[in-house]
N, C-alpha and C. Protein backbone atom coordinates (compact mmCIF):
# COMPACT_ATOMS: atom_id res chain seq x y z
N UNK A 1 0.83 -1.17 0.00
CA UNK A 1 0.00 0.00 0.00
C UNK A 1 0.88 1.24 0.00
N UNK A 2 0.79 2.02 -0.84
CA UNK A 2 1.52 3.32 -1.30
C UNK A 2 0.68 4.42 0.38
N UNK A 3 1.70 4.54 1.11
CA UNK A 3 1.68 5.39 2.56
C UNK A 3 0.81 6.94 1.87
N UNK A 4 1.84 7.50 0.66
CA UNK A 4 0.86 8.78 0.28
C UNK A 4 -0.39 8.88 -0.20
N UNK A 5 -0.71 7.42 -0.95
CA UNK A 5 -2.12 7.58 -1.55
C UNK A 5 -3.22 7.13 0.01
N UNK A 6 -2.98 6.66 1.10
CA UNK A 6 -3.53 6.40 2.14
C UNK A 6 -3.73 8.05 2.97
N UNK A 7 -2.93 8.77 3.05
CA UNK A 7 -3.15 9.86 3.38
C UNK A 7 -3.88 11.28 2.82
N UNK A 8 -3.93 10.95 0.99
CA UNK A 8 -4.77 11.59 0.21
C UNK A 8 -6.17 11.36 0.22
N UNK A 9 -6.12 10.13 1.15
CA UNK A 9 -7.64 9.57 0.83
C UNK A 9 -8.64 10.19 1.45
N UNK A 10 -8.38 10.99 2.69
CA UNK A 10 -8.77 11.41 3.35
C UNK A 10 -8.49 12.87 4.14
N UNK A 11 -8.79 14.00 2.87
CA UNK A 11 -8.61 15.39 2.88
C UNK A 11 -8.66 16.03 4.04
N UNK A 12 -9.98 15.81 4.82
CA UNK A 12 -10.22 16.27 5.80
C UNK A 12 -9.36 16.04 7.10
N UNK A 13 -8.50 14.72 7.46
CA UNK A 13 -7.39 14.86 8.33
C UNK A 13 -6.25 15.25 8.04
N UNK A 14 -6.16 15.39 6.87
CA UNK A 14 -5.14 16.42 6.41
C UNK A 14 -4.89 17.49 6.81
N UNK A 15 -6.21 18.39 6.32
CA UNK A 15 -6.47 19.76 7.03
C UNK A 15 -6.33 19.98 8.38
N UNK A 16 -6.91 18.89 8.53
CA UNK A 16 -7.20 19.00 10.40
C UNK A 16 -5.30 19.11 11.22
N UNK A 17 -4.63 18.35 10.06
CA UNK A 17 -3.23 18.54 10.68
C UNK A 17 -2.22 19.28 10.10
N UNK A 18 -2.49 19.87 8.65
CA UNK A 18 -1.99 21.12 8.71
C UNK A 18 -2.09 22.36 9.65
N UNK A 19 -3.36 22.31 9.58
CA UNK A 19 -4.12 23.65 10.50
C UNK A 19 -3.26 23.35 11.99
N UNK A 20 -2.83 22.38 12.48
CA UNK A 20 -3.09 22.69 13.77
C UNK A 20 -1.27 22.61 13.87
N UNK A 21 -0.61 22.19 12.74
CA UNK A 21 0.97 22.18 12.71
C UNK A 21 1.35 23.57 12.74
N UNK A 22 0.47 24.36 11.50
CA UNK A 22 0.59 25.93 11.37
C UNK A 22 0.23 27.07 12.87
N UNK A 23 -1.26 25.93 13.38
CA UNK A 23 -1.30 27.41 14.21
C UNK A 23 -0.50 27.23 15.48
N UNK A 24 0.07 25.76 15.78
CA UNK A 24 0.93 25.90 17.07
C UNK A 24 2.38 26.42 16.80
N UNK A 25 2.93 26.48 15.35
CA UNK A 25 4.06 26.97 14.99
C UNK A 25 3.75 29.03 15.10
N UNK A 26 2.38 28.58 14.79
CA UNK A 26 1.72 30.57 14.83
C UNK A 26 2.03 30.80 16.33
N UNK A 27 1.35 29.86 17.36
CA UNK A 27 1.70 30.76 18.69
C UNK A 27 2.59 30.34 19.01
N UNK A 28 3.42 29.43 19.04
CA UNK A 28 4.83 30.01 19.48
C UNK A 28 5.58 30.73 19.18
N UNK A 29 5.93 31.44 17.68
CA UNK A 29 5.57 32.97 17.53
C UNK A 29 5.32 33.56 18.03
N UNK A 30 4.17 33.56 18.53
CA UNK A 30 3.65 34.83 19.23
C UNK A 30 3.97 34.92 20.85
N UNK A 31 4.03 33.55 21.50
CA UNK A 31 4.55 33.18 23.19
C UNK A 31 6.11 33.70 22.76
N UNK A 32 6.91 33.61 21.55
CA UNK A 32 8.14 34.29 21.88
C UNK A 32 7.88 35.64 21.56
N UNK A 33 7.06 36.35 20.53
CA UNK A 33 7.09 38.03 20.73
C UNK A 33 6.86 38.52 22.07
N UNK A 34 5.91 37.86 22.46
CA UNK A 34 5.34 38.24 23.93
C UNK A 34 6.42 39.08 25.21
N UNK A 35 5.77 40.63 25.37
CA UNK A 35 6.90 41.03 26.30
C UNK A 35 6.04 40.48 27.60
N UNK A 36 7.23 40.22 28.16
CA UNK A 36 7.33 39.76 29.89
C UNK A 36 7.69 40.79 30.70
N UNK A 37 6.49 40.81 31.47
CA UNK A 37 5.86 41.70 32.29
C UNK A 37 5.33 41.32 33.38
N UNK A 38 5.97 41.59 34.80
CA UNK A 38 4.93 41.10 36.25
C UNK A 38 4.31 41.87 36.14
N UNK A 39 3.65 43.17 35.33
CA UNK A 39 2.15 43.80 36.03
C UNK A 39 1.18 43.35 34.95
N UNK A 40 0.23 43.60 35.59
CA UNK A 40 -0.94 43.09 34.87
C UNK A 40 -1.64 43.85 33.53
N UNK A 41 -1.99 43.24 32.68
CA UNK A 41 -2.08 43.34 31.26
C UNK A 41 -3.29 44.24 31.12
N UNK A 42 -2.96 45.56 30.27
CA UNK A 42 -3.94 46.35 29.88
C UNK A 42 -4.76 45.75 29.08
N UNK A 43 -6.05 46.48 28.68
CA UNK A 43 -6.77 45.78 27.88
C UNK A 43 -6.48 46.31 26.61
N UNK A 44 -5.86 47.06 26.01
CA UNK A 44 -5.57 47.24 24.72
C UNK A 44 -4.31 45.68 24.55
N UNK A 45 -3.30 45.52 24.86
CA UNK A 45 -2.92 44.28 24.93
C UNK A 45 -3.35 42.96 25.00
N UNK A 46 -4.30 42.80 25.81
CA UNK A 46 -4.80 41.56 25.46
C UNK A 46 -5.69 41.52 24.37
N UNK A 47 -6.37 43.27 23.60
CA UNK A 47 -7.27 43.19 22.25
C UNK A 47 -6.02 42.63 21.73
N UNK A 48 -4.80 43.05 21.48
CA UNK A 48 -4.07 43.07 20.59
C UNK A 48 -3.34 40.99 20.40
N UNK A 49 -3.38 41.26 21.72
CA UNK A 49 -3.13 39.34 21.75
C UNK A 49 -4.37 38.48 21.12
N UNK A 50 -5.41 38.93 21.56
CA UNK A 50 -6.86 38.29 20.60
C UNK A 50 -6.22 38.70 19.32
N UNK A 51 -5.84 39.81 18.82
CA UNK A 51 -5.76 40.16 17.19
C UNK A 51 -5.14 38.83 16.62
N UNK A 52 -4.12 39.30 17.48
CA UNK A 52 -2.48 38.13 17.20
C UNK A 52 -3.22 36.60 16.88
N UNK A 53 -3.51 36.08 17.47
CA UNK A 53 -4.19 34.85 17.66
C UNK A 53 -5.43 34.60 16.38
N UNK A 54 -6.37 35.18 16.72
CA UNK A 54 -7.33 35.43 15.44
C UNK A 54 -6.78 35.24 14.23
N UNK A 55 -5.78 35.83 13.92
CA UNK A 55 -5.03 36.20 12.36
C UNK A 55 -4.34 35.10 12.31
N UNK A 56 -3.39 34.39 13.23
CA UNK A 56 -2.90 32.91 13.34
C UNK A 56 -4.05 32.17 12.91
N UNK A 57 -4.83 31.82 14.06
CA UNK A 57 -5.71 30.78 13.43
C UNK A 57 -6.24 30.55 11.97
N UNK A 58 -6.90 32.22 11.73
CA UNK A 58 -7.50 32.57 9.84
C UNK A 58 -6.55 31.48 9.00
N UNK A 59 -5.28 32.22 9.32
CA UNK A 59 -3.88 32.21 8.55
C UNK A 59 -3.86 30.77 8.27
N UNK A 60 -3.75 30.40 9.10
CA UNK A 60 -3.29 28.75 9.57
C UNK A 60 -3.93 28.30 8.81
N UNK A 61 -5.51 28.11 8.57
CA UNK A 61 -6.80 27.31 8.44
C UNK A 61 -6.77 27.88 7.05
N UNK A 62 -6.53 29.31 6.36
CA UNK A 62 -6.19 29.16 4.94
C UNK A 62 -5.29 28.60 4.21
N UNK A 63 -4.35 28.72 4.93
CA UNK A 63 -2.69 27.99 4.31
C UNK A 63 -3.18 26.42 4.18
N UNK A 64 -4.22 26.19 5.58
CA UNK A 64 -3.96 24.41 5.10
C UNK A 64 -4.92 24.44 4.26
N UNK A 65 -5.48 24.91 3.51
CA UNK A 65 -6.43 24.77 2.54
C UNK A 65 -5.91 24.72 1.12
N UNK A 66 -5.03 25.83 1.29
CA UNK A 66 -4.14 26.68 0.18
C UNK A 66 -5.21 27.41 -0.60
N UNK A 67 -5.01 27.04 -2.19
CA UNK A 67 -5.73 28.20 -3.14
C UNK A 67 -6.84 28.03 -3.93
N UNK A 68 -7.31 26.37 -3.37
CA UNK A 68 -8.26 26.27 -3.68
C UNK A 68 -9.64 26.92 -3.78
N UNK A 69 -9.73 27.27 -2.70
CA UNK A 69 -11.21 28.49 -2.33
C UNK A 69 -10.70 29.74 -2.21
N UNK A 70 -11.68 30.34 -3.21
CA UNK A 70 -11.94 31.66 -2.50
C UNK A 70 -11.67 32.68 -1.24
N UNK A 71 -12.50 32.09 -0.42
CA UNK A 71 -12.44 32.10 0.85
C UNK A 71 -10.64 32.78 1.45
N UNK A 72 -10.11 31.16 1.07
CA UNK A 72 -8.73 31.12 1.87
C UNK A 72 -7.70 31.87 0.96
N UNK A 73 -8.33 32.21 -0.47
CA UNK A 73 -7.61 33.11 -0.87
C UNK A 73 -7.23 34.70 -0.51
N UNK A 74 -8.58 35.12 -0.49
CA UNK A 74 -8.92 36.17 -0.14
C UNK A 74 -8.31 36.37 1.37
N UNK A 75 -8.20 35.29 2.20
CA UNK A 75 -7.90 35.66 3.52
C UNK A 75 -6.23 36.04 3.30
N UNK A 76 -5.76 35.21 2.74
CA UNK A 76 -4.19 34.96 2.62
C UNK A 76 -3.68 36.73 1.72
N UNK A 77 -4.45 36.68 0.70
CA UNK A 77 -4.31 38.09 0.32
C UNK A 77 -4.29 39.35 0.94
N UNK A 78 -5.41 39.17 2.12
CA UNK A 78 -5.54 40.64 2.83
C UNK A 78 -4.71 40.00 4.20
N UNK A 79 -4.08 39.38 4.33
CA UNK A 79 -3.16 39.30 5.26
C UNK A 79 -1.54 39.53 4.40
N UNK A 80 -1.19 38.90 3.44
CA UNK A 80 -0.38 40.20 2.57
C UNK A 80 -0.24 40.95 2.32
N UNK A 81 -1.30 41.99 1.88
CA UNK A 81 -1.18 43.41 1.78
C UNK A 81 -1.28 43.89 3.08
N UNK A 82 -1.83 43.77 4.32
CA UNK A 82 -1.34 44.41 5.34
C UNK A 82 -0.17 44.65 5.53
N UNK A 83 0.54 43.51 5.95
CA UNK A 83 2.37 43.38 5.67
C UNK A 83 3.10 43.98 4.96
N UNK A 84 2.34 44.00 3.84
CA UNK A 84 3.23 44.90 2.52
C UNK A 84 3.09 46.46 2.81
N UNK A 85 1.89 46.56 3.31
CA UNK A 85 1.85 48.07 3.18
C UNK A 85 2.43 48.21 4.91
N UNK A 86 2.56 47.75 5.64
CA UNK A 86 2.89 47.93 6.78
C UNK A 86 1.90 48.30 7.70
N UNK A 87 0.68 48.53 7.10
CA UNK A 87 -0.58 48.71 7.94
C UNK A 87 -1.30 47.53 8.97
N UNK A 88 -1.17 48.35 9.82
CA UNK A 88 -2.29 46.84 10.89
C UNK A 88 -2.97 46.74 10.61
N UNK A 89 -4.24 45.36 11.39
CA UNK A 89 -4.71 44.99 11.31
C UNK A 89 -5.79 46.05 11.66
N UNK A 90 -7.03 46.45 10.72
CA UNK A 90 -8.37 47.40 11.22
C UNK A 90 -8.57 46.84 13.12
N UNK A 91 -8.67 48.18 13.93
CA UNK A 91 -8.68 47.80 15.26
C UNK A 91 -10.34 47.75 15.06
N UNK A 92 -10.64 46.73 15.75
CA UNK A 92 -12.37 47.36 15.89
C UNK A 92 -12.72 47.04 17.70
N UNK A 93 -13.25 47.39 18.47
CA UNK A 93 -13.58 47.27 19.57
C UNK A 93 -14.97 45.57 19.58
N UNK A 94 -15.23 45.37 20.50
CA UNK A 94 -15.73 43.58 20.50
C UNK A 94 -16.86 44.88 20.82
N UNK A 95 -17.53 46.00 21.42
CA UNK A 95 -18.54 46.61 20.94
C UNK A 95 -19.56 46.68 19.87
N UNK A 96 -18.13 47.41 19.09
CA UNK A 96 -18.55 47.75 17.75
C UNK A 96 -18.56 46.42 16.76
N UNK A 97 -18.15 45.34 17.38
CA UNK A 97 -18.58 44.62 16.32
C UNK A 97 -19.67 44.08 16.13
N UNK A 98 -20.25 43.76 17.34
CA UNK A 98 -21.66 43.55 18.32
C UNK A 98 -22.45 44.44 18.41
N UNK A 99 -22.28 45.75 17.41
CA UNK A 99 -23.59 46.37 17.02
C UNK A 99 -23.61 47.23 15.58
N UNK A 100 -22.66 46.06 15.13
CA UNK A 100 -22.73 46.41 13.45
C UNK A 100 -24.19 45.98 12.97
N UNK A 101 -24.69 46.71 12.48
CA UNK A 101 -26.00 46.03 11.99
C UNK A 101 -26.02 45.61 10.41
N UNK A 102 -26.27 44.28 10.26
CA UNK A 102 -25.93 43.68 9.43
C UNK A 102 -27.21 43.50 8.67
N UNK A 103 -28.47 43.55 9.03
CA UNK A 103 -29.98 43.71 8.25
C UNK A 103 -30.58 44.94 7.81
N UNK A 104 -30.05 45.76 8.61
CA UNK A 104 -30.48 46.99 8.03
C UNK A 104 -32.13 46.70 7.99
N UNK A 105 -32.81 47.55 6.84
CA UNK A 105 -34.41 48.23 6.96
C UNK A 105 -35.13 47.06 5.54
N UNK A 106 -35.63 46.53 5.48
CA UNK A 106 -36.05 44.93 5.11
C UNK A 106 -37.37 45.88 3.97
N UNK A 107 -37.53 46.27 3.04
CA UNK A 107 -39.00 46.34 1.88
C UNK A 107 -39.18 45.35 2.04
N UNK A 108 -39.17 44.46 1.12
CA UNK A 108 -40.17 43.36 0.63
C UNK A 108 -39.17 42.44 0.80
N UNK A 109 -39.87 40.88 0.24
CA UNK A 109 -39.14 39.78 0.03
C UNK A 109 -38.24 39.57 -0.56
N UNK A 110 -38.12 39.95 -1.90
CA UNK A 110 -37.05 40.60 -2.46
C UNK A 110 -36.32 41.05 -1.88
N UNK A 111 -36.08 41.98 -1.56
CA UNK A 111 -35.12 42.91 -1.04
C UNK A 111 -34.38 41.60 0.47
N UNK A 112 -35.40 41.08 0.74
CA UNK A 112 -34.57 40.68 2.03
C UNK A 112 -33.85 39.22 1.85
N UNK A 113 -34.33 38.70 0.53
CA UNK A 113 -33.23 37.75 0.13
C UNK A 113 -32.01 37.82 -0.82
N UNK A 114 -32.23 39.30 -1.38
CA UNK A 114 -30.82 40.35 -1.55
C UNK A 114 -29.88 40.91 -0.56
N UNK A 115 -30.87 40.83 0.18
CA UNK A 115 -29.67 42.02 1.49
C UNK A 115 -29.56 41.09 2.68
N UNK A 116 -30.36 39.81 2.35
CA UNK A 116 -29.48 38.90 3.33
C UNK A 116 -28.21 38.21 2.50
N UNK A 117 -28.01 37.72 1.39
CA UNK A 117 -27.13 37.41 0.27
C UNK A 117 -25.99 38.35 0.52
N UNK A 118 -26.20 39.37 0.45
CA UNK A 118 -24.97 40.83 0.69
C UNK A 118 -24.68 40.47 2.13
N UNK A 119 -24.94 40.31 2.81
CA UNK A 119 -24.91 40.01 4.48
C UNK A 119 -23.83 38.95 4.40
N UNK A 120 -24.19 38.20 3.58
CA UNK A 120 -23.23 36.39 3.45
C UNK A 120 -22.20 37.12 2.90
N UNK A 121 -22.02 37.57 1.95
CA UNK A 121 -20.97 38.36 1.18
C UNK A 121 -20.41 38.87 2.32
N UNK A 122 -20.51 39.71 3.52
CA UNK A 122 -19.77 40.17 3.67
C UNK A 122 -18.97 39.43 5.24
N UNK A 123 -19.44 38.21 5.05
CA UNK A 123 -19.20 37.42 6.52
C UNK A 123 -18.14 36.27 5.52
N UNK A 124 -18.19 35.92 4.55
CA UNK A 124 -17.58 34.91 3.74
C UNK A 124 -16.16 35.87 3.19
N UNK A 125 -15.25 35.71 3.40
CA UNK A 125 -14.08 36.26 3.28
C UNK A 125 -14.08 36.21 1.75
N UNK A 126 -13.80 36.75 0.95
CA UNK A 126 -13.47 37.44 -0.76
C UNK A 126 -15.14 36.93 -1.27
N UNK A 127 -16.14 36.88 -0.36
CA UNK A 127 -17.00 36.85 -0.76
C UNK A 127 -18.01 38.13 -1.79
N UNK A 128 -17.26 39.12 -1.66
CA UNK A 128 -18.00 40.41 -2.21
C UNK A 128 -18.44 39.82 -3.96
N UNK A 129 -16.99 39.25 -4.53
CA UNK A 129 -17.33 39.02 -5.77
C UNK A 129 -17.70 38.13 -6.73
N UNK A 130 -18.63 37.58 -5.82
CA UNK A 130 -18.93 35.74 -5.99
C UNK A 130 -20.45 36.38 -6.10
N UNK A 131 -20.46 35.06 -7.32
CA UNK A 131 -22.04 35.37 -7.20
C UNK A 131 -22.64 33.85 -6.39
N UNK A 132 -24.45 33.81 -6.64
CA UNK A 132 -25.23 33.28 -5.41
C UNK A 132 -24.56 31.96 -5.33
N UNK A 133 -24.56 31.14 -6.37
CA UNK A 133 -24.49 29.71 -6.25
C UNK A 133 -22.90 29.85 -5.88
N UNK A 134 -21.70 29.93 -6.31
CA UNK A 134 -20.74 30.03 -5.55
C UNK A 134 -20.40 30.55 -4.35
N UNK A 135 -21.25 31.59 -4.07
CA UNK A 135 -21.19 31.97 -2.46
C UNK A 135 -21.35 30.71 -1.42
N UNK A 136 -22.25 30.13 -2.05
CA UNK A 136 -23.71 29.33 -0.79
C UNK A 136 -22.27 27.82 -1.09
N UNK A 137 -21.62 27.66 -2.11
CA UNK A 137 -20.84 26.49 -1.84
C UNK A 137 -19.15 26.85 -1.17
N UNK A 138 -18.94 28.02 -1.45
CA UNK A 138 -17.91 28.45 -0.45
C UNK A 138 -18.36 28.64 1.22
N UNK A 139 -19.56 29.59 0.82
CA UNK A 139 -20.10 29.51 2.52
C UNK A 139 -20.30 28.02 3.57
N UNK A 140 -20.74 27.01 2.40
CA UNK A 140 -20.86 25.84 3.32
C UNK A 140 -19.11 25.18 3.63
N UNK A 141 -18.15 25.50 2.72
CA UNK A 141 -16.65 25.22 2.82
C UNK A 141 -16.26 25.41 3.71
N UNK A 142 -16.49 27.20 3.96
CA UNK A 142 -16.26 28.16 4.95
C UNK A 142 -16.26 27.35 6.26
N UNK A 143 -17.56 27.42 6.61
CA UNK A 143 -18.15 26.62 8.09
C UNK A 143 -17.86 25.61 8.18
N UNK A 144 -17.87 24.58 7.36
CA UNK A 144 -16.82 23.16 7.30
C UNK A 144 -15.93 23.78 8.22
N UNK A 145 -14.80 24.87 7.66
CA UNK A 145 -13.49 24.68 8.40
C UNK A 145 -13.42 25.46 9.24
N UNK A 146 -14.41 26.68 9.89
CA UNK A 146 -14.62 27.01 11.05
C UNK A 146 -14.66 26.03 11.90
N UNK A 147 -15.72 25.00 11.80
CA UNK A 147 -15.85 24.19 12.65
C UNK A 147 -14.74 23.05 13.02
N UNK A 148 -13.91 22.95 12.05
CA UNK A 148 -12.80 21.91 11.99
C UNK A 148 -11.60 22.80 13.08
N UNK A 149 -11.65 24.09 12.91
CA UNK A 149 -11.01 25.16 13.05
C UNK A 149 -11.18 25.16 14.47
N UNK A 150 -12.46 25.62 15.27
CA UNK A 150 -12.76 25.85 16.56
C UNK A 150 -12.92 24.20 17.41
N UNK A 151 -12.66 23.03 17.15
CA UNK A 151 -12.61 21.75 17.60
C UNK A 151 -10.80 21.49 17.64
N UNK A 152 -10.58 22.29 16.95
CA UNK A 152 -8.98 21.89 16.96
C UNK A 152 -8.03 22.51 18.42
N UNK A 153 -9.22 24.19 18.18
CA UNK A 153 -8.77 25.04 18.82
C UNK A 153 -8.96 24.26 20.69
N UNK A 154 -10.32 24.16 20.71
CA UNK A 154 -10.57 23.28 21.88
C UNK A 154 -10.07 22.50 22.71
N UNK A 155 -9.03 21.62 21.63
CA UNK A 155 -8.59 20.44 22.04
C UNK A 155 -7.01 20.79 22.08
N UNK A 156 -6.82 21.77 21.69
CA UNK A 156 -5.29 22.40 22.84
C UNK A 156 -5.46 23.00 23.47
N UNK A 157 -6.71 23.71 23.93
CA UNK A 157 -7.30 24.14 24.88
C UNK A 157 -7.28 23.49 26.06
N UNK A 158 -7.69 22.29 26.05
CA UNK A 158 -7.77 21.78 26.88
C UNK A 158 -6.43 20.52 27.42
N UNK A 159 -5.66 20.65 26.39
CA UNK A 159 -4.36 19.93 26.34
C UNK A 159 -3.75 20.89 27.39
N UNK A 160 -3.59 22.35 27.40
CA UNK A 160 -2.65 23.90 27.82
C UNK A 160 -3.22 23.43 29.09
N UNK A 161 -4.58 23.03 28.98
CA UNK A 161 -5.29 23.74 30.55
C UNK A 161 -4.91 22.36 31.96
N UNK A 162 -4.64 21.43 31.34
CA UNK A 162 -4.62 20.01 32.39
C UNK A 162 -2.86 20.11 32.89
């Protein structure tokens, strides 16, 4: 039995162990940027450690995908041009993100299975320029690897915590 065609067979543990090779190589990265400090951590620092982390994980979970989707393209792209241009990451407060309003004022039926569609667009990463039927099969991709994504996350979670 050919060892590589046994490991192709099955995409999804693949991912599952790229993603999690990338994002523990991501935070230890980041456990060595980390300044060491006995006083206790402002909260602009720990936004900024959520940033750190967030953008690892994205990162991670696109790379193990690579360039297949959309999605992980688009993510990998606007995490390049940040870098390139030297610009951070948009700060947004866990407020303001929690009262972005994402439905806005609803006419008719129409309108609200347009402006929920634009809604998906703008939660699906390089989703702006996809139309319906490719959205709705990236979007289900998407959540595939959220979920592969936040089970991974869990389970070094709870590896760190014992």
């Amino acid at each position: 039995m050919n060892p590589r065609r046994s490991i192709s067979s099955n995409p999804a543990s693949t991912v599952k162990s790229r993603f999690t090779n990338g994002f523990l190589q991501a935070l230890l990265r980041i456990n060595r940027q980390r300044i060491t400090s006995t006083t206790a951590y402002t909260p602009r620092e720990i936004f900024r450690g959520y940033l750190r982390v967030k953008i690892a994980a994205d990162v991670s979970m696109a790379s193990a995908i690579g360039s297949r989707r959309a999605w992980s393209r688009a993510i990998l792209r606007k995490v390049r041009s940040h870098g390139r241009d030297g610009a951070q990451v948009r700060r947004m407060s866990f407020l303001a993100m929690r009262k972005r309003n994402l439905y806005g004022n609803i006419k008719c039926v129409e309108d609200a299975g347009f402006h929920q569609a634009n809604v998906l667009r703008k939660l699906v990463p390089g989703g702006e320029a996809m139309d319906m039927c490719c959205l709705l099969g990236e979007t289900a991709h998407y959540i595939k690897c959220l979920k592969t994504q936040v089970k991974v996350m869990g389970r070094i979670a709870e590896v760190f915590s014992t």
